[in-house]
PDB file of N, CA and C in Angstrom:
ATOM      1  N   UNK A   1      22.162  -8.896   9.073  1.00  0.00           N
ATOM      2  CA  UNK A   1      20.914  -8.677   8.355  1.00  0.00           C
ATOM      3  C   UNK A   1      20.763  -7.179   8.063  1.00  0.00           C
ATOM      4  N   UNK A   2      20.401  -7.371   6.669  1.00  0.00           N
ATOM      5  CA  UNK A   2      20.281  -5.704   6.498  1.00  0.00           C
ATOM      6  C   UNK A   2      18.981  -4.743   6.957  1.00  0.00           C
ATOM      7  N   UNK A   3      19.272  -3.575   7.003  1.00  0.00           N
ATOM      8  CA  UNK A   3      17.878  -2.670   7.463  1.00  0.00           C
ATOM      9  C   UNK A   3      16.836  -2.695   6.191  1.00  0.00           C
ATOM     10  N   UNK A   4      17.037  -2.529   5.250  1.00  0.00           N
ATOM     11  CA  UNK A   4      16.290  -2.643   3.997  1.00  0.00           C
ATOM     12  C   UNK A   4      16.716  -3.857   3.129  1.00  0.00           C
ATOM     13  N   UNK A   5      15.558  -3.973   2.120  1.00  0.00           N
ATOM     14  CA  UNK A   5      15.666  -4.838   1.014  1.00  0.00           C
ATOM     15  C   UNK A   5      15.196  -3.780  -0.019  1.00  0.00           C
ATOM     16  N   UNK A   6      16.020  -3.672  -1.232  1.00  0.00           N
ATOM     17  CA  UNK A   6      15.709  -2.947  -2.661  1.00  0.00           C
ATOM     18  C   UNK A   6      14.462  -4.184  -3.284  1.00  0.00           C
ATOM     19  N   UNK A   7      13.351  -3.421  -3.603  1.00  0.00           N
ATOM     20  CA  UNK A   7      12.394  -3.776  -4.524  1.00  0.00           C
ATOM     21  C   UNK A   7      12.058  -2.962  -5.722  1.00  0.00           C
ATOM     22  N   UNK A   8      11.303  -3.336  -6.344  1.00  0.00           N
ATOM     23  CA  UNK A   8      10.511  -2.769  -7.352  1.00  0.00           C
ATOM     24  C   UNK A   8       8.961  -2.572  -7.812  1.00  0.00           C
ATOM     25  N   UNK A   9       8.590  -1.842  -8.077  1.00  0.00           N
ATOM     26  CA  UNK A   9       7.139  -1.833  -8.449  1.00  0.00           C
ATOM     27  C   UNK A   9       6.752  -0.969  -9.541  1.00  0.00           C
ATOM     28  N   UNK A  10       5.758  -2.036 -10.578  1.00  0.00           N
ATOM     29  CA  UNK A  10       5.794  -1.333 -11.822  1.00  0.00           C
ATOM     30  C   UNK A  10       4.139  -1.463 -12.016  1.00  0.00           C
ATOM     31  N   UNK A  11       3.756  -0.178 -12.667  1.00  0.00           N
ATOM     32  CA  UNK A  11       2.613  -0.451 -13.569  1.00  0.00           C
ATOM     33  C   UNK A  11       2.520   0.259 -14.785  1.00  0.00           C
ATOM     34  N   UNK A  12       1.916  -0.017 -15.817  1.00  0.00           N
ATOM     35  CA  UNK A  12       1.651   0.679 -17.039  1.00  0.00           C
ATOM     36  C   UNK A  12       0.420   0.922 -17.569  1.00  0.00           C
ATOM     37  N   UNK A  13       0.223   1.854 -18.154  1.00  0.00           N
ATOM     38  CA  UNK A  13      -0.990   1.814 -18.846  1.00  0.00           C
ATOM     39  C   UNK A  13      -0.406   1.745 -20.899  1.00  0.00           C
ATOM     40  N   UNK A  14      -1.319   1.948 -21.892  1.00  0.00           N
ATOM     41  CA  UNK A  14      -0.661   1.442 -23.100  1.00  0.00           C
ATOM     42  C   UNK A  14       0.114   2.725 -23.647  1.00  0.00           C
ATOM     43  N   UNK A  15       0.019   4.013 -23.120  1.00  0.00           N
ATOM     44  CA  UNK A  15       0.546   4.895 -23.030  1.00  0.00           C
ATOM     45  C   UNK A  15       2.035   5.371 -22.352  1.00  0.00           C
ATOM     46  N   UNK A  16       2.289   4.918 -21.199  1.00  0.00           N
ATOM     47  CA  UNK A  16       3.062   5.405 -20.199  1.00  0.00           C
ATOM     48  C   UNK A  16       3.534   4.263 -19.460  1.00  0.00           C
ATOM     49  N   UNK A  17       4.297   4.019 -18.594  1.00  0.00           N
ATOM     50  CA  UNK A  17       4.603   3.371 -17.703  1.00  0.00           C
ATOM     51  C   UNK A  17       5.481   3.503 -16.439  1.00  0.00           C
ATOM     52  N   UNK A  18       5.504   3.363 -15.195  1.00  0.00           N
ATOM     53  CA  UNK A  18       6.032   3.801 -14.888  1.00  0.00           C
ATOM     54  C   UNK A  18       6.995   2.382 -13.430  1.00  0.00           C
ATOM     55  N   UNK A  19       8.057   2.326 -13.032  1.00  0.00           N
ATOM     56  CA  UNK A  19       8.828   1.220 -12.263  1.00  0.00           C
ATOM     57  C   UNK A  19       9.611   2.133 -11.699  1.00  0.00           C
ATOM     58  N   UNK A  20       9.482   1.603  -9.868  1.00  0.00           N
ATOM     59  CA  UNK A  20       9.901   2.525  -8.859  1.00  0.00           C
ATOM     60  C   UNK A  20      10.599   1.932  -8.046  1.00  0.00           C
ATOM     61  N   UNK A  21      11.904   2.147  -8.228  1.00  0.00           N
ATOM     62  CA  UNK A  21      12.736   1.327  -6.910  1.00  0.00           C
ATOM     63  C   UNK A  21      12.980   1.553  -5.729  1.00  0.00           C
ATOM     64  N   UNK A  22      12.879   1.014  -4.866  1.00  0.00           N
ATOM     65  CA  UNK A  22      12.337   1.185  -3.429  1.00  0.00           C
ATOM     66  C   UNK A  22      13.021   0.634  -2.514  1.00  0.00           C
ATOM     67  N   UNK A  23      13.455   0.712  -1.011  1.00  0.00           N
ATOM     68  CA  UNK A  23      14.397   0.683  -0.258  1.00  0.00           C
ATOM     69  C   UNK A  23      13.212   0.168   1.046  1.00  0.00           C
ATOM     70  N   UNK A  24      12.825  -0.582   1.656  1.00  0.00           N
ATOM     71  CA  UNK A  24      11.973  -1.034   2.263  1.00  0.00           C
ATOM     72  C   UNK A  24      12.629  -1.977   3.463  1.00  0.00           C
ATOM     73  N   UNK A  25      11.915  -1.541   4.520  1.00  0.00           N
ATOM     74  CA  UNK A  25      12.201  -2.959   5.810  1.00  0.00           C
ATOM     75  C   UNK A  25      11.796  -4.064   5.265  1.00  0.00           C
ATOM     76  N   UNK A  26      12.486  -5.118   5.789  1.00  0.00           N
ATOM     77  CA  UNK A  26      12.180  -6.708   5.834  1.00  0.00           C
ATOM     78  C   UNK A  26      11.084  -6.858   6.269  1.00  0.00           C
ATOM     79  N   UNK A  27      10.181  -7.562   5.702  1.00  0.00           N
ATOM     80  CA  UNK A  27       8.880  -7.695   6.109  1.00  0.00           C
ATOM     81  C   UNK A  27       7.687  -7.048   5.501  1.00  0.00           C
ATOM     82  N   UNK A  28       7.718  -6.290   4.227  1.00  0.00           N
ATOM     83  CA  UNK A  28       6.726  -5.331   3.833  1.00  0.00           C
ATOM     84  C   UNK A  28       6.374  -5.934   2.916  1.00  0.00           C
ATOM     85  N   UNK A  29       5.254  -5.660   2.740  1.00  0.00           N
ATOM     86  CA  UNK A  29       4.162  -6.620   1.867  1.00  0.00           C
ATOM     87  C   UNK A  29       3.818  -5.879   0.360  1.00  0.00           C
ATOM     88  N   UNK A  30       3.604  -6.541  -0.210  1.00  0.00           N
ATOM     89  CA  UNK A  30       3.804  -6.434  -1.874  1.00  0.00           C
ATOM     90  C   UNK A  30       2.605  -5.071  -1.732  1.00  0.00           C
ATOM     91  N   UNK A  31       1.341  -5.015  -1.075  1.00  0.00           N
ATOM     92  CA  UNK A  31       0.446  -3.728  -1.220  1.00  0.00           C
ATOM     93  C   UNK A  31       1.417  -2.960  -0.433  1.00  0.00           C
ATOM     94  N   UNK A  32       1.571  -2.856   0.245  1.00  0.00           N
ATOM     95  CA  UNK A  32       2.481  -1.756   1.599  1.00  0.00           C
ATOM     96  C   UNK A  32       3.422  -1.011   0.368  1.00  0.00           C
ATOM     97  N   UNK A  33       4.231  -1.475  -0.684  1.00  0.00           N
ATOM     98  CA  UNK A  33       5.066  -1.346  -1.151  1.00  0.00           C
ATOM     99  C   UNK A  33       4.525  -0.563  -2.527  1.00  0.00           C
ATOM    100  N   UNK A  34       3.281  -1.187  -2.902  1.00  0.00           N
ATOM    101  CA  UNK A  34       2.608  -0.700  -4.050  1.00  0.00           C
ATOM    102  C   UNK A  34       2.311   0.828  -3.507  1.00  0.00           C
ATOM    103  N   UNK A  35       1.537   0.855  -2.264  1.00  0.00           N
ATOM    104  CA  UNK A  35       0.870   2.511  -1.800  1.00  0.00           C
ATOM    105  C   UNK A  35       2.242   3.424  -1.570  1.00  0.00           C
ATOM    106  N   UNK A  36       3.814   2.844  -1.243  1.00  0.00           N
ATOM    107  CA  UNK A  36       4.809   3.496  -0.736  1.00  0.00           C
ATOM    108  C   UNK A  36       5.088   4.204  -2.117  1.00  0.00           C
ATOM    109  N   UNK A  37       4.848   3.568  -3.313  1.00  0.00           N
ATOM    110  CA  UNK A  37       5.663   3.627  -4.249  1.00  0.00           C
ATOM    111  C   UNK A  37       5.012   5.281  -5.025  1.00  0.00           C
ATOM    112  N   UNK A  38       3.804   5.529  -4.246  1.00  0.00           N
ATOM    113  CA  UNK A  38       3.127   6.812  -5.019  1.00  0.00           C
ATOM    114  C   UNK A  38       2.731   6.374  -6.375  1.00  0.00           C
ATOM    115  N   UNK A  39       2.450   5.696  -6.766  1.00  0.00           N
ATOM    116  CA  UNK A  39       1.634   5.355  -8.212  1.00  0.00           C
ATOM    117  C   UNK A  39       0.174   6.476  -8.293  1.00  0.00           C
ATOM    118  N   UNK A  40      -0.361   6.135  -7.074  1.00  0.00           N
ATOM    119  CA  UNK A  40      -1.511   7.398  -6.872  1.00  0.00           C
ATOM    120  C   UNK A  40      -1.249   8.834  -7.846  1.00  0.00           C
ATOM    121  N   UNK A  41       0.072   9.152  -7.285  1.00  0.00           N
ATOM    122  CA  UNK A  41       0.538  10.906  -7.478  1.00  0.00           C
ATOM    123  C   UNK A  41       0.871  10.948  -9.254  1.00  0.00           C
ATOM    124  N   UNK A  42       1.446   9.929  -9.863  1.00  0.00           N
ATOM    125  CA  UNK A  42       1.638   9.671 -11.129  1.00  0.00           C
ATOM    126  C   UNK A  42       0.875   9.603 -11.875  1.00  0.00           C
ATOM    127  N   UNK A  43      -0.531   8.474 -11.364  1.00  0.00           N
ATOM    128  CA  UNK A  43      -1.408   8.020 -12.360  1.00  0.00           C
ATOM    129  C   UNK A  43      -2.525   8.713 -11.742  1.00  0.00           C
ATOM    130  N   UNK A  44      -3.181   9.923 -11.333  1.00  0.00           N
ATOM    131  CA  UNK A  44      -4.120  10.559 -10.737  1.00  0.00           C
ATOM    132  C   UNK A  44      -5.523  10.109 -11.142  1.00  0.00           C
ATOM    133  N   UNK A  45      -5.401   9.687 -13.125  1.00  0.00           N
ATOM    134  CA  UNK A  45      -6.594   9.395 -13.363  1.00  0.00           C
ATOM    135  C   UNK A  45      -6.865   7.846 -13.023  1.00  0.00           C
ATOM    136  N   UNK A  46      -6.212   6.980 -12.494  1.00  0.00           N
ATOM    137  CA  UNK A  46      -6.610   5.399 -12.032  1.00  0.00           C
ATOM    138  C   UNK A  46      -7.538   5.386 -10.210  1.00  0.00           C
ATOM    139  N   UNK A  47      -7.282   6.508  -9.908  1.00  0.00           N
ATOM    140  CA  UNK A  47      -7.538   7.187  -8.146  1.00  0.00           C
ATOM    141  C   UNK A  47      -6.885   6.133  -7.774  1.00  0.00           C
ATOM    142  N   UNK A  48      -6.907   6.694  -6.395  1.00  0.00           N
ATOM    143  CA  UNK A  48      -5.794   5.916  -5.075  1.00  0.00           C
ATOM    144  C   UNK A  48      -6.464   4.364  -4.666  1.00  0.00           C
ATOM    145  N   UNK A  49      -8.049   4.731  -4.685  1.00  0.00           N
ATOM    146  CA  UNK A  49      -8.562   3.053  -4.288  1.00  0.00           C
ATOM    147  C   UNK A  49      -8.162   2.248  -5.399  1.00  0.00           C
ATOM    148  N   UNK A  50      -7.287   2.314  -6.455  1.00  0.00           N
ATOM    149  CA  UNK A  50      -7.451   1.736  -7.319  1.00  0.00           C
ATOM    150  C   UNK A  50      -6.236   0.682  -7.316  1.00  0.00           C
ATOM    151  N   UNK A  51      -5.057   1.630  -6.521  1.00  0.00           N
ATOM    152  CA  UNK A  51      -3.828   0.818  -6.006  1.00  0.00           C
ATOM    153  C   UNK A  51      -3.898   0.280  -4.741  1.00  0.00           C
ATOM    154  N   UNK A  52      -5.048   0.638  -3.995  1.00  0.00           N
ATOM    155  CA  UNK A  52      -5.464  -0.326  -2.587  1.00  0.00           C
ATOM    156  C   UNK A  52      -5.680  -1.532  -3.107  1.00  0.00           C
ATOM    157  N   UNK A  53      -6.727  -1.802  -4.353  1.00  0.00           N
ATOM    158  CA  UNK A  53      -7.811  -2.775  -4.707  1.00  0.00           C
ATOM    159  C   UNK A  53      -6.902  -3.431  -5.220  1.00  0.00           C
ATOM    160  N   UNK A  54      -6.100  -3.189  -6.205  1.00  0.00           N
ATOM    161  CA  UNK A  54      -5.804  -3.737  -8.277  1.00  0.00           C
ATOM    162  C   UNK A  54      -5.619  -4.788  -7.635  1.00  0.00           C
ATOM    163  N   UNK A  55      -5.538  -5.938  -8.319  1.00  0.00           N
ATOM    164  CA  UNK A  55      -4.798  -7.159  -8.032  1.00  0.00           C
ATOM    165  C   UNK A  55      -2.913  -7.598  -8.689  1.00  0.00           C
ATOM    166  N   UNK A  56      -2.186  -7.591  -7.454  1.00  0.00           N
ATOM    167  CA  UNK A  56      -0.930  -7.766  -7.847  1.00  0.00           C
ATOM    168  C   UNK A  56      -0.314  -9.315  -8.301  1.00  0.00           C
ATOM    169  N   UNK A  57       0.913  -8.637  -8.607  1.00  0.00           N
ATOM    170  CA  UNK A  57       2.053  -9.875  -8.929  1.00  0.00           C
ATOM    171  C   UNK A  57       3.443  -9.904  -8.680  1.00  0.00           C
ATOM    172  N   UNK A  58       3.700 -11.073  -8.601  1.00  0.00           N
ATOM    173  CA  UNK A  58       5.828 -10.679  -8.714  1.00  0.00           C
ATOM    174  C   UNK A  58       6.208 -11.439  -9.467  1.00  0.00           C
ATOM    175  N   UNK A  59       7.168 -10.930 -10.759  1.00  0.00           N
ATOM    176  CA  UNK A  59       7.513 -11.096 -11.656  1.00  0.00           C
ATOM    177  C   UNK A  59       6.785 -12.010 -12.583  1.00  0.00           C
ATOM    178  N   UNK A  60       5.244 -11.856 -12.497  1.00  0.00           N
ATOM    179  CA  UNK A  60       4.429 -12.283 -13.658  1.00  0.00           C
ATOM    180  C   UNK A  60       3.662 -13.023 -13.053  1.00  0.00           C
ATOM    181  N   UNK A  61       3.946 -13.455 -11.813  1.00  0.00           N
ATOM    182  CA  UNK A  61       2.994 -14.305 -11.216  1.00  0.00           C
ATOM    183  C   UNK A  61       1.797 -13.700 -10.002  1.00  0.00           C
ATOM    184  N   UNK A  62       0.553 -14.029 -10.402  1.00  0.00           N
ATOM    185  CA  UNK A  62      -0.288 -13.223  -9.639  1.00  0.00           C
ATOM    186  C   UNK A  62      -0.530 -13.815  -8.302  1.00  0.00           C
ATOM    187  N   UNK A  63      -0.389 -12.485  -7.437  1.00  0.00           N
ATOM    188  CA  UNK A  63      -0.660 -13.173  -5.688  1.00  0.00           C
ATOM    189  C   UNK A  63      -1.996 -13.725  -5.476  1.00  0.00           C
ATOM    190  N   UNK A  64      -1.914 -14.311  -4.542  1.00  0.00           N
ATOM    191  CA  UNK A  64      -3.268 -14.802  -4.169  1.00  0.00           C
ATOM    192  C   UNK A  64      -3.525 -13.767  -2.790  1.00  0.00           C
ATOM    193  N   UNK A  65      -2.465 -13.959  -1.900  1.00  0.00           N
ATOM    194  CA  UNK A  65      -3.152 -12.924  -0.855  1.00  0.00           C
ATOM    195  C   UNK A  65      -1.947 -11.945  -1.218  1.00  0.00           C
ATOM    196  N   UNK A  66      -2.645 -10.125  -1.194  1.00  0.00           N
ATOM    197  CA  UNK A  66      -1.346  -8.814  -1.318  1.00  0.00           C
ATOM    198  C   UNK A  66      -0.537  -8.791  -0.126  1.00  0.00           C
ATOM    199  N   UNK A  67      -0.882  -9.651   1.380  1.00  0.00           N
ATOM    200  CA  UNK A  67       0.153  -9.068   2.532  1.00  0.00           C
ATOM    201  C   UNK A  67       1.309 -10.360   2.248  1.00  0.00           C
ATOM    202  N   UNK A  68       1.835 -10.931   1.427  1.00  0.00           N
ATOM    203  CA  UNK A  68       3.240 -11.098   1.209  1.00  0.00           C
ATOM    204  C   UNK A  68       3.769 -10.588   1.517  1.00  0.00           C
ATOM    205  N   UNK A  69       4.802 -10.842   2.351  1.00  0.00           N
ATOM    206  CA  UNK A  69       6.251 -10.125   2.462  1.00  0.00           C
ATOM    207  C   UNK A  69       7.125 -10.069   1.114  1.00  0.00           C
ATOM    208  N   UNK A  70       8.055  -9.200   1.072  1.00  0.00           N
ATOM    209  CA  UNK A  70       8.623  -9.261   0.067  1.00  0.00           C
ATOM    210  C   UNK A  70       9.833  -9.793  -0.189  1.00  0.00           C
ATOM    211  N   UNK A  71      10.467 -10.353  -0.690  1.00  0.00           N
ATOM    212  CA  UNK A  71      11.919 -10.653  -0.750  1.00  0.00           C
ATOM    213  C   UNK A  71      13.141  -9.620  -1.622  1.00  0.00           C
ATOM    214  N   UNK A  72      14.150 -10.175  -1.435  1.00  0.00           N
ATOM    215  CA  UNK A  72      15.409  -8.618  -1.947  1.00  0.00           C
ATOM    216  C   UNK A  72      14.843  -8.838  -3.744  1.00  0.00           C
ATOM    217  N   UNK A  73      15.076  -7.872  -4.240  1.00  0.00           N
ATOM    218  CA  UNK A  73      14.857  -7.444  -5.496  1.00  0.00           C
ATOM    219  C   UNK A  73      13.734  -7.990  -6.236  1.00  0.00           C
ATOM    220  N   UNK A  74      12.756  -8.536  -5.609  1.00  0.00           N
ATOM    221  CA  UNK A  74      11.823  -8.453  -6.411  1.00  0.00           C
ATOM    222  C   UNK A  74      10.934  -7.324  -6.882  1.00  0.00           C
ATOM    223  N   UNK A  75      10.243  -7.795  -7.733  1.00  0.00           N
ATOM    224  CA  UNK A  75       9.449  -6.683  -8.462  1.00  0.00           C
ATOM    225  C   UNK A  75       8.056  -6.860  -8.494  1.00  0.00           C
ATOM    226  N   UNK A  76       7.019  -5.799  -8.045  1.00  0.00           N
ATOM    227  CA  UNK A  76       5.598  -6.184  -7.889  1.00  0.00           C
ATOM    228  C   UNK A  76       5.153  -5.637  -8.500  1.00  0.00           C
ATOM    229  N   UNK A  77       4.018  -6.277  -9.536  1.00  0.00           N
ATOM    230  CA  UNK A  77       3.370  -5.603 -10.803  1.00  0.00           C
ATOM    231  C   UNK A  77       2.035  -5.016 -10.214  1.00  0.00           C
ATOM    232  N   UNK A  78       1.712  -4.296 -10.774  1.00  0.00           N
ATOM    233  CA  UNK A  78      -0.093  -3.486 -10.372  1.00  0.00           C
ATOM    234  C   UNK A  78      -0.771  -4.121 -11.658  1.00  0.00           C
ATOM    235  N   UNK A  79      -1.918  -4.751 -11.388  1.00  0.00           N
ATOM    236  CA  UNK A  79      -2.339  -5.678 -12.707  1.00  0.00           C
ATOM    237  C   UNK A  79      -3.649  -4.400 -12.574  1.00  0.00           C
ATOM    238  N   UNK A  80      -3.920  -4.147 -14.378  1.00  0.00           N
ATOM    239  CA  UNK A  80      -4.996  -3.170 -14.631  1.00  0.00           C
ATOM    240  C   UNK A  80      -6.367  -4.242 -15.217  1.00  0.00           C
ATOM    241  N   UNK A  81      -7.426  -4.296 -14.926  1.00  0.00           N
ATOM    242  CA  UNK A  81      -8.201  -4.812 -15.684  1.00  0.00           C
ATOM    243  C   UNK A  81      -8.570  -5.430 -16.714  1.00  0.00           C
ATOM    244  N   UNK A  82      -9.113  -6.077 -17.266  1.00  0.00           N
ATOM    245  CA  UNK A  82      -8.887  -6.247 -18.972  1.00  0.00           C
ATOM    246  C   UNK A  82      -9.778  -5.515 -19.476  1.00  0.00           C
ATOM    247  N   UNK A  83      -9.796  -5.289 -20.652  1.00  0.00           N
ATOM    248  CA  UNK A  83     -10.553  -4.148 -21.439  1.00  0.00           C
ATOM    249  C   UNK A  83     -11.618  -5.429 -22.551  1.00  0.00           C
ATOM    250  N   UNK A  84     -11.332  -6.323 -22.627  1.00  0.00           N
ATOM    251  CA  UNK A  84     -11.962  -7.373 -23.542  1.00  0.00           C
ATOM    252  C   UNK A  84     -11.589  -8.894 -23.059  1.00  0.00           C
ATOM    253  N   UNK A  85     -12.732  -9.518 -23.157  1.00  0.00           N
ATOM    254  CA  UNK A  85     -12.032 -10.578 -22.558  1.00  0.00           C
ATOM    255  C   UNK A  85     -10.820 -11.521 -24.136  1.00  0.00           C
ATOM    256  N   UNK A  86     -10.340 -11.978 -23.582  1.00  0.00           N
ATOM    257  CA  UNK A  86      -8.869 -12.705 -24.901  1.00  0.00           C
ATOM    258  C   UNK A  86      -9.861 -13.808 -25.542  1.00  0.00           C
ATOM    259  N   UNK A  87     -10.721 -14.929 -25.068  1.00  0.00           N
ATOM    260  CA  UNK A  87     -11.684 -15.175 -26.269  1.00  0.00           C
ATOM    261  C   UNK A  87     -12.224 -14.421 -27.167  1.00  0.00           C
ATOM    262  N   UNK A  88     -13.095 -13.710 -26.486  1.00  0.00           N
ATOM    263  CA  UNK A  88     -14.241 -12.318 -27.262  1.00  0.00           C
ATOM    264  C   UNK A  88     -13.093 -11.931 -28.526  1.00  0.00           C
ATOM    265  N   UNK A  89     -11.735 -11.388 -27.867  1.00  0.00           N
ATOM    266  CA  UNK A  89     -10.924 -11.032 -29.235  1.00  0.00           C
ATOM    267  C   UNK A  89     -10.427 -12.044 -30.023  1.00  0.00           C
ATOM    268  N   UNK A  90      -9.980 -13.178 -30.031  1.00  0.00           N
ATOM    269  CA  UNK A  90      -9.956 -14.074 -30.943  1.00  0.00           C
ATOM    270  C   UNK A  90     -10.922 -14.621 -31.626  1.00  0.00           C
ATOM    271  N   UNK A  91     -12.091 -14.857 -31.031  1.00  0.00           N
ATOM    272  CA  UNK A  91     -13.452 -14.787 -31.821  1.00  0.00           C
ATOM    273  C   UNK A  91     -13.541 -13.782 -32.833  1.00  0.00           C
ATOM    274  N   UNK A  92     -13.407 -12.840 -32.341  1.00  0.00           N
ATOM    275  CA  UNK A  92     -13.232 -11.333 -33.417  1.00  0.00           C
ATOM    276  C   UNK A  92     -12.265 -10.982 -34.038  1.00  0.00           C
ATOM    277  N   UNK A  93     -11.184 -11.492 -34.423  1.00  0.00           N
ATOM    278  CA  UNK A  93     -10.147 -11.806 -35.097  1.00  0.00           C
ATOM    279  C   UNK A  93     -10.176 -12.528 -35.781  1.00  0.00           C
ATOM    280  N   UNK A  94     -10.810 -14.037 -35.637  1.00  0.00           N
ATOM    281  CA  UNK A  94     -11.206 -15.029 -36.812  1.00  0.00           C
ATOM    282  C   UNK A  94     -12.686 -14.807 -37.876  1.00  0.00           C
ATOM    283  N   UNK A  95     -13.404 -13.962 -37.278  1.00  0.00           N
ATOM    284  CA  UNK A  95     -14.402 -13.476 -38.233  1.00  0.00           C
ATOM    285  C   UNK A  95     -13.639 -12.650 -39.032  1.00  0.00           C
ATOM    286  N   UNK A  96     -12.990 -11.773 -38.725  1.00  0.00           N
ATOM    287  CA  UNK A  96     -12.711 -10.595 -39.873  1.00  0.00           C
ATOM    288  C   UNK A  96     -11.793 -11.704 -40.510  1.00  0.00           C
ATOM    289  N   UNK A  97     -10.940 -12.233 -40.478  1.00  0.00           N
ATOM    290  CA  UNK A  97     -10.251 -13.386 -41.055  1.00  0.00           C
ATOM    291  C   UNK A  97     -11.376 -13.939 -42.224  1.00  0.00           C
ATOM    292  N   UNK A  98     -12.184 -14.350 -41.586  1.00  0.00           N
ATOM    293  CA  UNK A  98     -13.148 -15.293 -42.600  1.00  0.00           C
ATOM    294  C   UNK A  98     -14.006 -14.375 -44.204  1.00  0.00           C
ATOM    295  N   UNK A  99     -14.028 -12.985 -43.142  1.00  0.00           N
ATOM    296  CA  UNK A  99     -14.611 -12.041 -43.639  1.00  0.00           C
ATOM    297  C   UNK A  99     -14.001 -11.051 -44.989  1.00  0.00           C
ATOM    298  N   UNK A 100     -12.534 -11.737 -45.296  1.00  0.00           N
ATOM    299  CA  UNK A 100     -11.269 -10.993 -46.480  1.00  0.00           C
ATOM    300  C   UNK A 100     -11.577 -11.981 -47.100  1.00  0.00           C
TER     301      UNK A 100
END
């Protein structure tokens, strides 16, 4: 059994993005891995409670609880808020539609 498992952890904003590969004991949990990864020091303007809180994922699928352990090469997403909800914009997409 190995001492580490290689993971990943990515977040973006619509600007930038950034995915950090990581060398971690067996057993570390998808947040443990998010705070290791320094996203804080990168993204200064999101603040640090923001990668305690966000709600995560691995490989597209969102956790229900963050202390998952992790498995070898997966990848844990930092999910950012929504800015609109996806009705509200299709609602508002089919008016201006109606509206040409």
């Amino acid at each position: 059994m190995s001492d580490t498992i290689e993971v990943e952890v990515a977040f973006a904003l619509p600007e930038r993005q950034r995915l950090v590969a990581l060398a971690v004991p067996p057993g570390t949990t998808a947040r443990q891995a998010v705070l290791q990864a320094g996203l804080a020091a990168a993204f200064p303007e999101q603040g640090e409670a923001f990668f305690r809180e966000a709600p995560l994922g691995i490989f597209g699928t969102p956790l229900k609880r963050d202390d998952q352990p992790l498995s070898e090469s997966d990848r844990v997403e930092v999910y950012r808020p929504l800015q609109i909800d996806p009705k509200q914009a299709r609602k508002r997409r089919a008016e201006q539609g109606k509206a040409r």
